[in-house]
Protein backbone atom coordinates (compact mmCIF):
# COMPACT_ATOMS: atom_id res chain seq x y z
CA UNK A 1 0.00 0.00 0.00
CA UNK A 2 1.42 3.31 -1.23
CA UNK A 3 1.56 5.75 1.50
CA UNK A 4 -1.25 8.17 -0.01
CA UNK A 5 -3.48 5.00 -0.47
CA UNK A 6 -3.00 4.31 3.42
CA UNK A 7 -3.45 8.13 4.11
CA UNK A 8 -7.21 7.71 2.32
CA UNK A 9 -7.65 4.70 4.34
CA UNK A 10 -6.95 6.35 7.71
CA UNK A 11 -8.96 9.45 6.80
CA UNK A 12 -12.28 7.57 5.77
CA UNK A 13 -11.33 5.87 9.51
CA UNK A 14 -14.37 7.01 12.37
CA UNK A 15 -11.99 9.39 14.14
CA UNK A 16 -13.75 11.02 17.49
CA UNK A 17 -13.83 14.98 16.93
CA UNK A 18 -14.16 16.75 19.90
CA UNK A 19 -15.18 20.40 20.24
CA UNK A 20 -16.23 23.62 22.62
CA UNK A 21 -17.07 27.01 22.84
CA UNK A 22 -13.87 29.11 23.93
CA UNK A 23 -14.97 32.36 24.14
CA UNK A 24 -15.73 33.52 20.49
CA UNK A 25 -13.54 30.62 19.41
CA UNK A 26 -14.55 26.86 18.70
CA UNK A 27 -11.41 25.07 19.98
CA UNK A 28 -11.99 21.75 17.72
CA UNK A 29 -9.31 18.35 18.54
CA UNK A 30 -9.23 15.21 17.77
CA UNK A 31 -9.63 12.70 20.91
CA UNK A 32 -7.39 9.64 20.10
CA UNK A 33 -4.76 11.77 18.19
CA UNK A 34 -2.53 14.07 20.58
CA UNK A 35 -1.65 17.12 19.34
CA UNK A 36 -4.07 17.12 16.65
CA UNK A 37 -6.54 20.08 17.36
CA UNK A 38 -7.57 23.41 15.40
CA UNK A 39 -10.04 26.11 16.00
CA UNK A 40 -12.59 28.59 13.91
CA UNK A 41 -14.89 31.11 14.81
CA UNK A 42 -17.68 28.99 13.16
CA UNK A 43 -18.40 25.78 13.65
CA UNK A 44 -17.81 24.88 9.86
CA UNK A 45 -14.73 26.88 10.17
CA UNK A 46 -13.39 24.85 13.22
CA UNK A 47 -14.32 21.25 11.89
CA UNK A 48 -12.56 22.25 7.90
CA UNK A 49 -9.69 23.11 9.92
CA UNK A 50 -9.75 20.40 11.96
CA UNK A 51 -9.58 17.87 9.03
CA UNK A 52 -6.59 19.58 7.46
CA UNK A 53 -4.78 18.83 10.98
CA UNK A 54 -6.47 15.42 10.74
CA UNK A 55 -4.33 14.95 7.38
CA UNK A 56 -1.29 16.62 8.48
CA UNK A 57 -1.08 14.51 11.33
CA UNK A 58 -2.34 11.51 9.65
CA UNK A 59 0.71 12.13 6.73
CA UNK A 60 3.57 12.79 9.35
CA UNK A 61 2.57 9.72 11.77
CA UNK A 62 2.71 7.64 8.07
CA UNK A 63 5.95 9.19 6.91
CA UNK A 64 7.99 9.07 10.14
CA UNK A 65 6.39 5.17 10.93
CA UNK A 66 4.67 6.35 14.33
CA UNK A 67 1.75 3.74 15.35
CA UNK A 68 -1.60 5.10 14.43
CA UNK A 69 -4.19 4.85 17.38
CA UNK A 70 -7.51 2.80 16.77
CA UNK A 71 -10.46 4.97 16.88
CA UNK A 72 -12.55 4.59 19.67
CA UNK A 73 -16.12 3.86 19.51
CA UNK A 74 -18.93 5.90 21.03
CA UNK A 75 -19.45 3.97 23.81
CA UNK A 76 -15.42 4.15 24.82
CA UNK A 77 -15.75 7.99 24.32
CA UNK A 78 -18.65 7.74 26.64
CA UNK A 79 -17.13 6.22 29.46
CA UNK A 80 -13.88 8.45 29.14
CA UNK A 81 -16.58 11.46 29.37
CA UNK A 82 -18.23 10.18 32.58
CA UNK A 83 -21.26 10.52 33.56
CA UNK A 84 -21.40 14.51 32.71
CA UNK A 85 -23.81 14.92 29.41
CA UNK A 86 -21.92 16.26 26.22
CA UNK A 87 -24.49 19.13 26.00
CA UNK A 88 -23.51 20.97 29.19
CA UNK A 89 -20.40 22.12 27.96
């Protein structure tokens, strides 16, 4: 597999995107990937941003060989949360 084909495969992948209100910003991340976060001032800002970090990070974990995190399902994002519900942030 060429490393762009394995790129496409890990984007298409169910990653868990995370994001809250900061002020007038919408800090956006994605949960199993650390250090992969953006922001926007909209919320289709924040997410487009977020998936060119997604790919950036995504490319220089392929190039460099670092292991790639499975995604986690909702119910493992869930139980990281606790008990607190999503919509009180």
């Amino acid at each position: 597999m060429t490393p762009t084909d394995e790129l496409d495969r890990q984007l298409a992948r169910g990653w868990t995107r995370e994001l809250t209100q900061d002020g007038d910003v919408i800090a956006a991340r994605v949960v199993e990937l650390d250090g992969c976060f953006s922001e926007g001032s909209t919320l289709e800002e924040a997410l487009t941003n977020l998936d060119n970090a997604l790919k950036l990070w995504l490319g220089a974990a392929i190039k460099s060989g670092i292991p790639i995190p499975e995604p986690m399902s909702f119910n493992q994002y869930a139980s990281m949360r606790g008990s607190r519900s999503l919509r009180d942030e």
